[in-house]
PDB file of N, CA and C in Angstrom:
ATOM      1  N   UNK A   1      10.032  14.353   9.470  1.00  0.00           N
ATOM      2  CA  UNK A   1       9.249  14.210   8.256  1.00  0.00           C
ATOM      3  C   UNK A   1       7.824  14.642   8.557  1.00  0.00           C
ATOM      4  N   UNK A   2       7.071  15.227   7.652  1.00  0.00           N
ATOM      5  CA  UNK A   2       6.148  16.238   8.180  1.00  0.00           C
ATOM      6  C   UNK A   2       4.472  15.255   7.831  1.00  0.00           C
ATOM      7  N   UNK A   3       3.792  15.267   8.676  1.00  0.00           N
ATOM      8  CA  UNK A   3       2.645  14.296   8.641  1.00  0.00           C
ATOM      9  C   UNK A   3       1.564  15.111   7.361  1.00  0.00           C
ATOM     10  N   UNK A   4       0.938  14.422   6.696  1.00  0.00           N
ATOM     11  CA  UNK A   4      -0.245  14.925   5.958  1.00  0.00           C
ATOM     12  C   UNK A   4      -1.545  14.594   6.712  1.00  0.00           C
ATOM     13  N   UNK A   5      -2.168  15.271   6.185  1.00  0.00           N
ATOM     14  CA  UNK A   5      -3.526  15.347   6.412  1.00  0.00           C
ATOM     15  C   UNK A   5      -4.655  16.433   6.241  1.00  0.00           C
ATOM     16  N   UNK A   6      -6.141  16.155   6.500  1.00  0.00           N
ATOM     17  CA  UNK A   6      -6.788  16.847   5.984  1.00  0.00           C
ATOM     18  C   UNK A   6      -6.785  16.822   4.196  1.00  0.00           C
ATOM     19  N   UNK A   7      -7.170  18.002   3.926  1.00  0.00           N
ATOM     20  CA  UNK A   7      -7.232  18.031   2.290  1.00  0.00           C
ATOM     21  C   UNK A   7      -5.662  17.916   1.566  1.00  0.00           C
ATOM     22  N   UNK A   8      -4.927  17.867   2.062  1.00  0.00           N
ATOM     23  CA  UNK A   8      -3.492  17.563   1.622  1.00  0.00           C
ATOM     24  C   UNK A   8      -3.043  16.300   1.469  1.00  0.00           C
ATOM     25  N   UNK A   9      -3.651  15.590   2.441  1.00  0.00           N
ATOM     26  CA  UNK A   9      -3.646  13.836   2.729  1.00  0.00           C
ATOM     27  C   UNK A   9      -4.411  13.517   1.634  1.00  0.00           C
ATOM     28  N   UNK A  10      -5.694  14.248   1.333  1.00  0.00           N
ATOM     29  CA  UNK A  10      -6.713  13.288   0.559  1.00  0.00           C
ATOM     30  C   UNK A  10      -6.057  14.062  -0.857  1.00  0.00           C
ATOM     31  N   UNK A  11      -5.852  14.533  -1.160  1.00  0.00           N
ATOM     32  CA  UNK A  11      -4.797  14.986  -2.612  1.00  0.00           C
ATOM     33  C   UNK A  11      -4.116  13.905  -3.112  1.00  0.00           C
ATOM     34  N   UNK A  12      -2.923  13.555  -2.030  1.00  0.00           N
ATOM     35  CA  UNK A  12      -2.086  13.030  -2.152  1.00  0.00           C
ATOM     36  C   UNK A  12      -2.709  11.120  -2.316  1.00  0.00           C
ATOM     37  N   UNK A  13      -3.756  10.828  -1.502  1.00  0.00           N
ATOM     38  CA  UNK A  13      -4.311   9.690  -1.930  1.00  0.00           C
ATOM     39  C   UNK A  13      -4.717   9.546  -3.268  1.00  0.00           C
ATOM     40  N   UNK A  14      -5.644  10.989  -3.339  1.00  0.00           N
ATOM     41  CA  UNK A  14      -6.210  10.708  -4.975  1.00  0.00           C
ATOM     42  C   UNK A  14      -5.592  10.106  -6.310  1.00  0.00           C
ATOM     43  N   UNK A  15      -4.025  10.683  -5.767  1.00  0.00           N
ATOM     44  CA  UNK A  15      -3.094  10.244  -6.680  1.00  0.00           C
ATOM     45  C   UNK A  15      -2.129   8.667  -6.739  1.00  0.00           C
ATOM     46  N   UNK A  16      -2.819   7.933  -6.111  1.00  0.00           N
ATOM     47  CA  UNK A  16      -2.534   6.706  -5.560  1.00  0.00           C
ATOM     48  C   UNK A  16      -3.744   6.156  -6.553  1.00  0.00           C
ATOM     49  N   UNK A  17      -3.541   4.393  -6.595  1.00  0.00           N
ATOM     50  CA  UNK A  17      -4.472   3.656  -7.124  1.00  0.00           C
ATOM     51  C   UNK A  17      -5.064   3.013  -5.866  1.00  0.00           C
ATOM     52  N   UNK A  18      -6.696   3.458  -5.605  1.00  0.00           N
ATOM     53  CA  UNK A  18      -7.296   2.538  -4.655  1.00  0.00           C
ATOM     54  C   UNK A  18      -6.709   1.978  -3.313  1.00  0.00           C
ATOM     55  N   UNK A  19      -6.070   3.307  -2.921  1.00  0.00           N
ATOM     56  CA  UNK A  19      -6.039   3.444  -1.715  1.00  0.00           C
ATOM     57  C   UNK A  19      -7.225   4.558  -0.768  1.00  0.00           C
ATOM     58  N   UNK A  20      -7.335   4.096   0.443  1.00  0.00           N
ATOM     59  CA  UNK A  20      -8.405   5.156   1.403  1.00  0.00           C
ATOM     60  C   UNK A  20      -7.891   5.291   2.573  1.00  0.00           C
ATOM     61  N   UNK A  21      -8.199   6.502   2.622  1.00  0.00           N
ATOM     62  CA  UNK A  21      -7.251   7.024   4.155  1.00  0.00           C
ATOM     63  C   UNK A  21      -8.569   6.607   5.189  1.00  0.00           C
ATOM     64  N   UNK A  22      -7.879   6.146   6.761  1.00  0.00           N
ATOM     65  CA  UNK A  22      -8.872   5.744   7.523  1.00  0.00           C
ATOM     66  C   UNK A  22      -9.165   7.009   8.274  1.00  0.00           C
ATOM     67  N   UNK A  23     -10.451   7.050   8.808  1.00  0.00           N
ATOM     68  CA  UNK A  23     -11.305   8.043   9.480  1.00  0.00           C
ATOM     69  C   UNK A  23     -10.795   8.913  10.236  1.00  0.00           C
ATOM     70  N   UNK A  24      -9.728   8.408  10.893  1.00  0.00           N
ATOM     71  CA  UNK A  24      -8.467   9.005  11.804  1.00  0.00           C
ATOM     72  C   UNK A  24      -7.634   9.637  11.092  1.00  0.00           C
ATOM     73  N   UNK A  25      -7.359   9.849   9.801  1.00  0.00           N
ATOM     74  CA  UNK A  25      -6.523  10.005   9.289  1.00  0.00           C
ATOM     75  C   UNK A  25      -5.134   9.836   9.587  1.00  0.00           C
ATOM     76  N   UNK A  26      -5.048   8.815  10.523  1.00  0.00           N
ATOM     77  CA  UNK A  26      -3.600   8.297  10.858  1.00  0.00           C
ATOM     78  C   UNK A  26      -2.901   7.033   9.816  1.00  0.00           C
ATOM     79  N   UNK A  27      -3.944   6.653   9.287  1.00  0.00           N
ATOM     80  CA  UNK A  27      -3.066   5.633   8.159  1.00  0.00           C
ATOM     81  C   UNK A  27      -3.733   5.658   6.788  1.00  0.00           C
ATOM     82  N   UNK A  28      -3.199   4.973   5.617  1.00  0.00           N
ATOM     83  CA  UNK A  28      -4.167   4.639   4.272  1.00  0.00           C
ATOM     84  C   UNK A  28      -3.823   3.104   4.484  1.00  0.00           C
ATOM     85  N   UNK A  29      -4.948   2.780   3.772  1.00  0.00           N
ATOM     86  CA  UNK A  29      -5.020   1.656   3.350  1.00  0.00           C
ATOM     87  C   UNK A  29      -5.675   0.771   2.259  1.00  0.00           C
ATOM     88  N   UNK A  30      -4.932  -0.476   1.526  1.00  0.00           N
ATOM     89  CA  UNK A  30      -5.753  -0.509   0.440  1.00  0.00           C
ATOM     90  C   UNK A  30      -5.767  -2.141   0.499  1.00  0.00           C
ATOM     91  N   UNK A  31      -6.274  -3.035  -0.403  1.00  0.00           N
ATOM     92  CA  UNK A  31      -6.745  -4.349  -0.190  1.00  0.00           C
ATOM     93  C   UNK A  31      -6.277  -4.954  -2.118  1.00  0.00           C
ATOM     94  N   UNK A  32      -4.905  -5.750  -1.994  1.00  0.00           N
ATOM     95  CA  UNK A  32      -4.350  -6.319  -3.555  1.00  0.00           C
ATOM     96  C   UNK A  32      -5.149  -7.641  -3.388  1.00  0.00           C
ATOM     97  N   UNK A  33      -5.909  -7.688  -4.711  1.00  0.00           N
ATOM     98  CA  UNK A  33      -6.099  -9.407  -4.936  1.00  0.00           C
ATOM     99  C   UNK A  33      -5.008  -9.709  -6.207  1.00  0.00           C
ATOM    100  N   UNK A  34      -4.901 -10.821  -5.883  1.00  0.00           N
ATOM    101  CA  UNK A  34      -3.916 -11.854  -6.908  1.00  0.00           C
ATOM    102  C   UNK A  34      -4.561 -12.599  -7.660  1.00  0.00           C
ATOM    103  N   UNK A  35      -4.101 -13.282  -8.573  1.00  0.00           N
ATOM    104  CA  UNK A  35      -4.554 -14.690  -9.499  1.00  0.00           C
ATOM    105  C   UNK A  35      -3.965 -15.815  -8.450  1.00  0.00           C
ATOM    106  N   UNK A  36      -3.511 -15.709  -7.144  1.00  0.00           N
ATOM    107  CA  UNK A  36      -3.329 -17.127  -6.716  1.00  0.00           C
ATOM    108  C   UNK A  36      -1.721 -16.685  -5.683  1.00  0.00           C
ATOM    109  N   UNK A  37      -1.731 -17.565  -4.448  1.00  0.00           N
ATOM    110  CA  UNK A  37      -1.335 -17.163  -3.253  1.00  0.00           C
ATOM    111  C   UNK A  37       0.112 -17.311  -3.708  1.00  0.00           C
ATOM    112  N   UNK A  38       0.879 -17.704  -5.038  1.00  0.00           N
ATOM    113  CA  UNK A  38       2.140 -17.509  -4.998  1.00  0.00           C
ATOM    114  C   UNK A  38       2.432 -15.917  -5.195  1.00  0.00           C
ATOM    115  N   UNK A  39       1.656 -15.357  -6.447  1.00  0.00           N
ATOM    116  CA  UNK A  39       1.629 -14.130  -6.834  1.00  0.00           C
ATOM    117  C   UNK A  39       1.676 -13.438  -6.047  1.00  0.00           C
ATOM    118  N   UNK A  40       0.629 -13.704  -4.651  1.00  0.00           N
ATOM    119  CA  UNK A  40       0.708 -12.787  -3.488  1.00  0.00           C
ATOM    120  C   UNK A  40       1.333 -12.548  -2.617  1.00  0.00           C
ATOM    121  N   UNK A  41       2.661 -13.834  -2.417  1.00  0.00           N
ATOM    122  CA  UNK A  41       3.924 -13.946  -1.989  1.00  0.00           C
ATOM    123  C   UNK A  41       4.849 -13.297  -2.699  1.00  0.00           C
ATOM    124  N   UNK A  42       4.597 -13.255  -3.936  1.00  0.00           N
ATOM    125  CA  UNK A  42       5.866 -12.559  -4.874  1.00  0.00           C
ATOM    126  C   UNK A  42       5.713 -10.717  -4.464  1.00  0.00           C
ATOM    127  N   UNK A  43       4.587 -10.484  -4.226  1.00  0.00           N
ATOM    128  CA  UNK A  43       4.627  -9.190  -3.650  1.00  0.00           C
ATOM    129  C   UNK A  43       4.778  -8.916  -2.692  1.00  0.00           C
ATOM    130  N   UNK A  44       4.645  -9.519  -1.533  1.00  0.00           N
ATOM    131  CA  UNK A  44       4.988  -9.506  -0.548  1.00  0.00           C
ATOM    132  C   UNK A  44       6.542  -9.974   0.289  1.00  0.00           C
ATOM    133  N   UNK A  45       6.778  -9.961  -0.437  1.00  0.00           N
ATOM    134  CA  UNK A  45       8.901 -10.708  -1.036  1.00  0.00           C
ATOM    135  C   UNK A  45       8.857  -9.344  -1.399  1.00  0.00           C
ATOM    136  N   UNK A  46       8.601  -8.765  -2.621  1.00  0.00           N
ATOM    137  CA  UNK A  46       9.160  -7.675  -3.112  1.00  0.00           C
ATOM    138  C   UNK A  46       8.762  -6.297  -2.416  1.00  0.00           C
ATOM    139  N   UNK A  47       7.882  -6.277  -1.823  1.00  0.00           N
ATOM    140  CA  UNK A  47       7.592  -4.949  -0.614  1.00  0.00           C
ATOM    141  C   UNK A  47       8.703  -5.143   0.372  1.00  0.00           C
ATOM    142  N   UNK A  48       8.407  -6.430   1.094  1.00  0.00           N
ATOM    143  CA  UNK A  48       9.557  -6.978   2.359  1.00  0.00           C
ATOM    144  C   UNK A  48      11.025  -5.999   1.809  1.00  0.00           C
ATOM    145  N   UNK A  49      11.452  -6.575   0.602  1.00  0.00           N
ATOM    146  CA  UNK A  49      13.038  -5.731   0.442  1.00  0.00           C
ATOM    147  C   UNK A  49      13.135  -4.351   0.572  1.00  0.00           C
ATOM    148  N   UNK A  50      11.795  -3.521  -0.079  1.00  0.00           N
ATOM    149  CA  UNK A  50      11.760  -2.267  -0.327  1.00  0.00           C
ATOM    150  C   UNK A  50      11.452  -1.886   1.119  1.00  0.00           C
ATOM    151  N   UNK A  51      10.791  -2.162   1.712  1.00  0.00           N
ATOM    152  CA  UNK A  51      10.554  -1.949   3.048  1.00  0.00           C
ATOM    153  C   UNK A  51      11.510  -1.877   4.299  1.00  0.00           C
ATOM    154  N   UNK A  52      12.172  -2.749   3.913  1.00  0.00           N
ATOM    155  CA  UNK A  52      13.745  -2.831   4.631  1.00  0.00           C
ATOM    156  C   UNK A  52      14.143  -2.109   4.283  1.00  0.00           C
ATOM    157  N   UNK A  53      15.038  -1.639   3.118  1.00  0.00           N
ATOM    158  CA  UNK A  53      15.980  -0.687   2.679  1.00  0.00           C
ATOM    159  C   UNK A  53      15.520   0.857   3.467  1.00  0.00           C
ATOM    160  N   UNK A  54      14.155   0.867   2.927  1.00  0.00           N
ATOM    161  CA  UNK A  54      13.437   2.275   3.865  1.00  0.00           C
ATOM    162  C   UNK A  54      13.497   2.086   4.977  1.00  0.00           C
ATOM    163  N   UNK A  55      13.583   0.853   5.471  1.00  0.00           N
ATOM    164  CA  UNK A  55      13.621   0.886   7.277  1.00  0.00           C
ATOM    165  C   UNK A  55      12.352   1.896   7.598  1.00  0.00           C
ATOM    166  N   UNK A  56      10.812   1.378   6.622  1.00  0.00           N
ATOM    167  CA  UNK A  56       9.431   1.871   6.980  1.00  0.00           C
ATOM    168  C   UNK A  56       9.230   0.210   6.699  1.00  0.00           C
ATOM    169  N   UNK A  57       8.166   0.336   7.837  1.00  0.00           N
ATOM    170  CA  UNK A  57       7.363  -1.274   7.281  1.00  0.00           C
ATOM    171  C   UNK A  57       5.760  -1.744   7.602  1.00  0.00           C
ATOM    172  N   UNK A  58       4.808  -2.320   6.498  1.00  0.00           N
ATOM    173  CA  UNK A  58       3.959  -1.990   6.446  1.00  0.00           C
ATOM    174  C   UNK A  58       3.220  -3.064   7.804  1.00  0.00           C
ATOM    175  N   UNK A  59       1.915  -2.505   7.955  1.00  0.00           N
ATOM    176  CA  UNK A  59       1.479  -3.417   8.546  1.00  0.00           C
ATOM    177  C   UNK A  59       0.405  -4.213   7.605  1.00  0.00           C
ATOM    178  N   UNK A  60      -0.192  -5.647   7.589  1.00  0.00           N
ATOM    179  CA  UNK A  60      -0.477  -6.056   6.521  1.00  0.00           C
ATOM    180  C   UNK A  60      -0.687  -7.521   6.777  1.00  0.00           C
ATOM    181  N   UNK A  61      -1.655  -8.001   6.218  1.00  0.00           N
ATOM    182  CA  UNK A  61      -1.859  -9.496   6.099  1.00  0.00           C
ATOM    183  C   UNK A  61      -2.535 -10.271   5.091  1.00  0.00           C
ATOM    184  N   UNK A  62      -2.377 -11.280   4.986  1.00  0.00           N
ATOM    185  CA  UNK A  62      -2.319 -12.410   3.351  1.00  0.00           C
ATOM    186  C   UNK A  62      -2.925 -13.665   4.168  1.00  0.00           C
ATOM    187  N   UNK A  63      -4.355 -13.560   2.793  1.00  0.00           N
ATOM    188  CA  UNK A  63      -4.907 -14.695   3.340  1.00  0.00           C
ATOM    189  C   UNK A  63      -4.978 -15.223   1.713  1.00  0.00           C
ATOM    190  N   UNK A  64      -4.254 -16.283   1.418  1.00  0.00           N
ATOM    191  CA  UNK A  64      -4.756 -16.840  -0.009  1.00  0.00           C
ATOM    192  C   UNK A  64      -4.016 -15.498  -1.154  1.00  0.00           C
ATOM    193  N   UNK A  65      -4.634 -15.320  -2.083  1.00  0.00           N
ATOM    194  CA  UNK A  65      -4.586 -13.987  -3.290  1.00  0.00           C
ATOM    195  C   UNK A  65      -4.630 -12.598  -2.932  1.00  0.00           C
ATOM    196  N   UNK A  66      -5.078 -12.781  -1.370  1.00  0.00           N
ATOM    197  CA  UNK A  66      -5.610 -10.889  -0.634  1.00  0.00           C
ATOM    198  C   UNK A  66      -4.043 -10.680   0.229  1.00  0.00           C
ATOM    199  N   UNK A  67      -4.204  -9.291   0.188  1.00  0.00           N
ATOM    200  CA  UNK A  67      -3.064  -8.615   0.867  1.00  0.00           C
ATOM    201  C   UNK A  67      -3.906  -7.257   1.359  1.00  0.00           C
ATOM    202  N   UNK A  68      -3.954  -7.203   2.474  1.00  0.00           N
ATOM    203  CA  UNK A  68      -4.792  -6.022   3.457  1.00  0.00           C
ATOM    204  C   UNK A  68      -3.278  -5.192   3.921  1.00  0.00           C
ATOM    205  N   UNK A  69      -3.383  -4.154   3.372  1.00  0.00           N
ATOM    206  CA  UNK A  69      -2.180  -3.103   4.011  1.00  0.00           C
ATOM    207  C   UNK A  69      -2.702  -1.648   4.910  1.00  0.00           C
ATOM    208  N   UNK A  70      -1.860  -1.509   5.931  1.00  0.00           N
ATOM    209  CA  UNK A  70      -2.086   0.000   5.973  1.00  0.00           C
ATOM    210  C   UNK A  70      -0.908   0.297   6.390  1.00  0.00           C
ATOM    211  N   UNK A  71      -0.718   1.462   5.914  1.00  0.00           N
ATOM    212  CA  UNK A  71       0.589   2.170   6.006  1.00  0.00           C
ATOM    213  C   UNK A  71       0.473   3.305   7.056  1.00  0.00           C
ATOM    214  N   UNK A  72       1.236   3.517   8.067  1.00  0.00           N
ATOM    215  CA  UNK A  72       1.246   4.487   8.840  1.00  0.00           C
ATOM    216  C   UNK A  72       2.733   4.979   9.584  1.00  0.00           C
ATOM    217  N   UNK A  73       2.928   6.015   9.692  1.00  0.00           N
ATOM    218  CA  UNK A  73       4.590   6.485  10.144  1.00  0.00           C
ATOM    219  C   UNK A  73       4.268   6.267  11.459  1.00  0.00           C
ATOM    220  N   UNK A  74       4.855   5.309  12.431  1.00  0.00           N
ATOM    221  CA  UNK A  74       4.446   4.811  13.526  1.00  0.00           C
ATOM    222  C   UNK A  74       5.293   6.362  14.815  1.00  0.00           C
ATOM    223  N   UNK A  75       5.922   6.927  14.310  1.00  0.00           N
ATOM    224  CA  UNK A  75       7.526   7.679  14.939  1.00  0.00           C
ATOM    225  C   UNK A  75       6.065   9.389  14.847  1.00  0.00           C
ATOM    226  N   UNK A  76       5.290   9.078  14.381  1.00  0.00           N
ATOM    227  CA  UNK A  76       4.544  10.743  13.688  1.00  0.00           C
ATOM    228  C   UNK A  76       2.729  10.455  14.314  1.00  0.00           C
ATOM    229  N   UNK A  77       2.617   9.053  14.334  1.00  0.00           N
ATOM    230  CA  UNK A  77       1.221   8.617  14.244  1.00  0.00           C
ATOM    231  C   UNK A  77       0.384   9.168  13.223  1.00  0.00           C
ATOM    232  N   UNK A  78       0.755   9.345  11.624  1.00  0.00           N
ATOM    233  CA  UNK A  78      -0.024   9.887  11.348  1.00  0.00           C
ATOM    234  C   UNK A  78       0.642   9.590   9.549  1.00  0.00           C
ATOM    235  N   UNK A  79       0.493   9.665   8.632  1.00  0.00           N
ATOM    236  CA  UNK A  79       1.086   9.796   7.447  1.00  0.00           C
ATOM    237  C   UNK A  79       1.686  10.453   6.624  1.00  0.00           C
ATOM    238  N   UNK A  80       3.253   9.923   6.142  1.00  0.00           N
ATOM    239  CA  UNK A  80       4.210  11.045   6.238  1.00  0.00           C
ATOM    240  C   UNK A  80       4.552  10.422   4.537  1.00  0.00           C
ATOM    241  N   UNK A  81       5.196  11.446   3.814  1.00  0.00           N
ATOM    242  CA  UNK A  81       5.960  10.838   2.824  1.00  0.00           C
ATOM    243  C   UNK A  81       6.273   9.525   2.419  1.00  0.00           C
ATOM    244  N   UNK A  82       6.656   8.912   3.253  1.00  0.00           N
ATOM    245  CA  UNK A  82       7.612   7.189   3.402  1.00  0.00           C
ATOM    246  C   UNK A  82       5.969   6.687   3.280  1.00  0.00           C
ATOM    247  N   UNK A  83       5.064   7.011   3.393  1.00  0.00           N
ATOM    248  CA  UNK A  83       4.116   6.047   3.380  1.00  0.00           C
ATOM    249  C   UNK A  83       3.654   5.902   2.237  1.00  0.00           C
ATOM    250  N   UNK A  84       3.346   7.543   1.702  1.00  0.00           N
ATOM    251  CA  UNK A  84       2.619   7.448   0.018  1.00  0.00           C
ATOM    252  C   UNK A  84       4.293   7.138  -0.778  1.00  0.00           C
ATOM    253  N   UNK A  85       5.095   6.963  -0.881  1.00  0.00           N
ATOM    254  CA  UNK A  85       6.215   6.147  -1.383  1.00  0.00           C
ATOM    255  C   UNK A  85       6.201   5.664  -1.363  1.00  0.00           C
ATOM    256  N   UNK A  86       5.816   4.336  -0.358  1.00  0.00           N
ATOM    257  CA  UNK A  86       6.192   2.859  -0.281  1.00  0.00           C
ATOM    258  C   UNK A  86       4.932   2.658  -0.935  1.00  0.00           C
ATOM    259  N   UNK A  87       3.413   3.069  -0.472  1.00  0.00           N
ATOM    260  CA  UNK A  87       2.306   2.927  -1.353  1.00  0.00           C
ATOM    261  C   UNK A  87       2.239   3.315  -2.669  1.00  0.00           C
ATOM    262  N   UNK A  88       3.094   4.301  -3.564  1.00  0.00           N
ATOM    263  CA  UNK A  88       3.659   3.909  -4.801  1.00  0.00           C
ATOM    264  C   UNK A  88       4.432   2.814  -5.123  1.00  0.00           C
ATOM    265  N   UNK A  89       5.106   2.392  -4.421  1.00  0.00           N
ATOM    266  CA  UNK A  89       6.212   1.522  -5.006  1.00  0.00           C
ATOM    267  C   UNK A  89       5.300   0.094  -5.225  1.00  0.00           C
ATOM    268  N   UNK A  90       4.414  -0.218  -4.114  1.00  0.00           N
ATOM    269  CA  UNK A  90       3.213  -1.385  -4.186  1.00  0.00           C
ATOM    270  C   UNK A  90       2.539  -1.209  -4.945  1.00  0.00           C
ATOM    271  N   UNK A  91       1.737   0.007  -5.571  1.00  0.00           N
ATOM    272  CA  UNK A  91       1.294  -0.220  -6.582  1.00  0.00           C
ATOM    273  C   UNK A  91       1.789  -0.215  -8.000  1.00  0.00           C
ATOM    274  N   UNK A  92       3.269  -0.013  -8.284  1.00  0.00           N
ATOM    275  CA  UNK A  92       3.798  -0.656  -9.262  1.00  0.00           C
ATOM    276  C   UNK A  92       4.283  -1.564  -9.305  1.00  0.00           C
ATOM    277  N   UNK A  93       4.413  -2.505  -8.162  1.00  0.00           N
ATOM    278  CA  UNK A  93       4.859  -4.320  -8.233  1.00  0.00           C
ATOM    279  C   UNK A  93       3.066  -4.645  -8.986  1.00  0.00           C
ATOM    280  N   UNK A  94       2.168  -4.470  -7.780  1.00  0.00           N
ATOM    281  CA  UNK A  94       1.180  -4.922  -8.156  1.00  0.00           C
ATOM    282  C   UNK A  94       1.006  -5.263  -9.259  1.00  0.00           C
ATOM    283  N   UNK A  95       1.245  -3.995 -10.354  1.00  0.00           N
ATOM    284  CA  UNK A  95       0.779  -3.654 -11.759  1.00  0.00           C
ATOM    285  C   UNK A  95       1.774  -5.065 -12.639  1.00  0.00           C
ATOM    286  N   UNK A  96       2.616  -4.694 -11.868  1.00  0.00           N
ATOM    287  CA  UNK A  96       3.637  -5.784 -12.834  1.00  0.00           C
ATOM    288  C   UNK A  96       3.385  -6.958 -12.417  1.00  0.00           C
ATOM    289  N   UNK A  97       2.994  -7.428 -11.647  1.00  0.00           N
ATOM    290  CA  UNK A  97       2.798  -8.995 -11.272  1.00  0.00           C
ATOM    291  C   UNK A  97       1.245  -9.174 -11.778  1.00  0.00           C
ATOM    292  N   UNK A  98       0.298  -8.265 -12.023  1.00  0.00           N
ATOM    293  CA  UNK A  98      -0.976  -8.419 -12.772  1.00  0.00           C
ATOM    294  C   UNK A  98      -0.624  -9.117 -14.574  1.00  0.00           C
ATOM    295  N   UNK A  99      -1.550 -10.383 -14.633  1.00  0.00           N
ATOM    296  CA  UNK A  99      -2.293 -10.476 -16.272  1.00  0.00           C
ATOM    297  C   UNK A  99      -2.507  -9.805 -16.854  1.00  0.00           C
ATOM    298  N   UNK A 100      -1.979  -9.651 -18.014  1.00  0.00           N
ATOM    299  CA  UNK A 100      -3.388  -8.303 -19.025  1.00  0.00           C
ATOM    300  C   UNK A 100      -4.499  -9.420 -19.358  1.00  0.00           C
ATOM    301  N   UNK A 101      -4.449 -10.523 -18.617  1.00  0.00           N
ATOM    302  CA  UNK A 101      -6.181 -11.052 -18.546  1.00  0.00           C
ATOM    303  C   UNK A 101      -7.194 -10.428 -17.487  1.00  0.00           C
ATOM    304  N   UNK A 102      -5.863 -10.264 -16.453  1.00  0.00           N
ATOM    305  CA  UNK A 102      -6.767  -9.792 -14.948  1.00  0.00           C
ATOM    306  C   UNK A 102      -7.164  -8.459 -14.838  1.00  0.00           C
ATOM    307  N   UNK A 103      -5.984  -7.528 -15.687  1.00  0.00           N
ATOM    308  CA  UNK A 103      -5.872  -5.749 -15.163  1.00  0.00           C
ATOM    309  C   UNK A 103      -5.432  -5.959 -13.970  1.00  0.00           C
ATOM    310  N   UNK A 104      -5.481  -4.941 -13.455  1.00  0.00           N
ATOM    311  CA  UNK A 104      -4.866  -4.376 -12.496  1.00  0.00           C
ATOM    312  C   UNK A 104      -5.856  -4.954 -11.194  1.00  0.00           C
ATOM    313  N   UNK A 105      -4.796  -5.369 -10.033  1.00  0.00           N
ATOM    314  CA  UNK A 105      -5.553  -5.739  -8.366  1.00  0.00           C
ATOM    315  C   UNK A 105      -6.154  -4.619  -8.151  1.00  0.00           C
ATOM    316  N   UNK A 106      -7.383  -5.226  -8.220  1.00  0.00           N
ATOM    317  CA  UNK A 106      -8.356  -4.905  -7.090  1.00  0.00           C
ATOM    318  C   UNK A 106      -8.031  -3.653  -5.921  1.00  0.00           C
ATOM    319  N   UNK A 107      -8.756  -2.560  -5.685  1.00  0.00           N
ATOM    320  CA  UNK A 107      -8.313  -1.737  -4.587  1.00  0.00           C
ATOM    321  C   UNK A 107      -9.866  -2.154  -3.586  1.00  0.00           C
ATOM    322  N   UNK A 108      -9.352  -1.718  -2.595  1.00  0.00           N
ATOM    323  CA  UNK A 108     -10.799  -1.730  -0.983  1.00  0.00           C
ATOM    324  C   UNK A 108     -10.797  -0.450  -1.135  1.00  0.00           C
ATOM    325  N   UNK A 109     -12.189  -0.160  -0.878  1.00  0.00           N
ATOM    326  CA  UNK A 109     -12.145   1.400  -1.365  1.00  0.00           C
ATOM    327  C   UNK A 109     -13.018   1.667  -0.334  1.00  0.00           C
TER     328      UNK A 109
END
């Protein structure tokens, strides 16, 4: 599976919600807030399955409502397809587990 990067990587971010590729361009990463640490379990339940099935898995941690991700093809060192996929697929749980009081989580930009 063929790594992105450079202006091809940052394309392919642009088209993501509030994600940023790190300096290395070996991973992206983006930062979900919740309305409250069950919500942030319910996404993190629902990545866990999708993540399995892909047999890709993110690296990532939950403190309270926050979820810190970065995605990186560990087999490439660098970011491949499976990553901006699974980083689509998170940002449509996100969307769906969001309030239309709240909008949409929060990106780290």
């Amino acid at each position: 599976m063929g790594a992105f990067a450079g202006d091809a990587l940052r394309a392919a971010v642009d088209e993501l919600h509030g994600w940023s590729v790190e300096a290395s361009e070996a991973a992206i990463t983006r930062q979900f807030r919740f309305a409250d640490f069950t919500t942030a379990f319910a996404f993190m339940t629902a990545v866990a399955l999708k993540a399995e099935a892909m047999n890709h898995h993110p690296e990532w941690a939950n403190v309270y409502s926050k979820v810190d991700v970065r995605l990186t093809s560990h087999d490439t060192g660098a970011v491949t397809e499976r990553d901006l996929s699974l980083a689509r697929f998170m940002d449509e749980i996100a969307a769906k587990l969001s309030s239309p009081s709240q909008g949409a989580p929060s990106g780290a930009g």
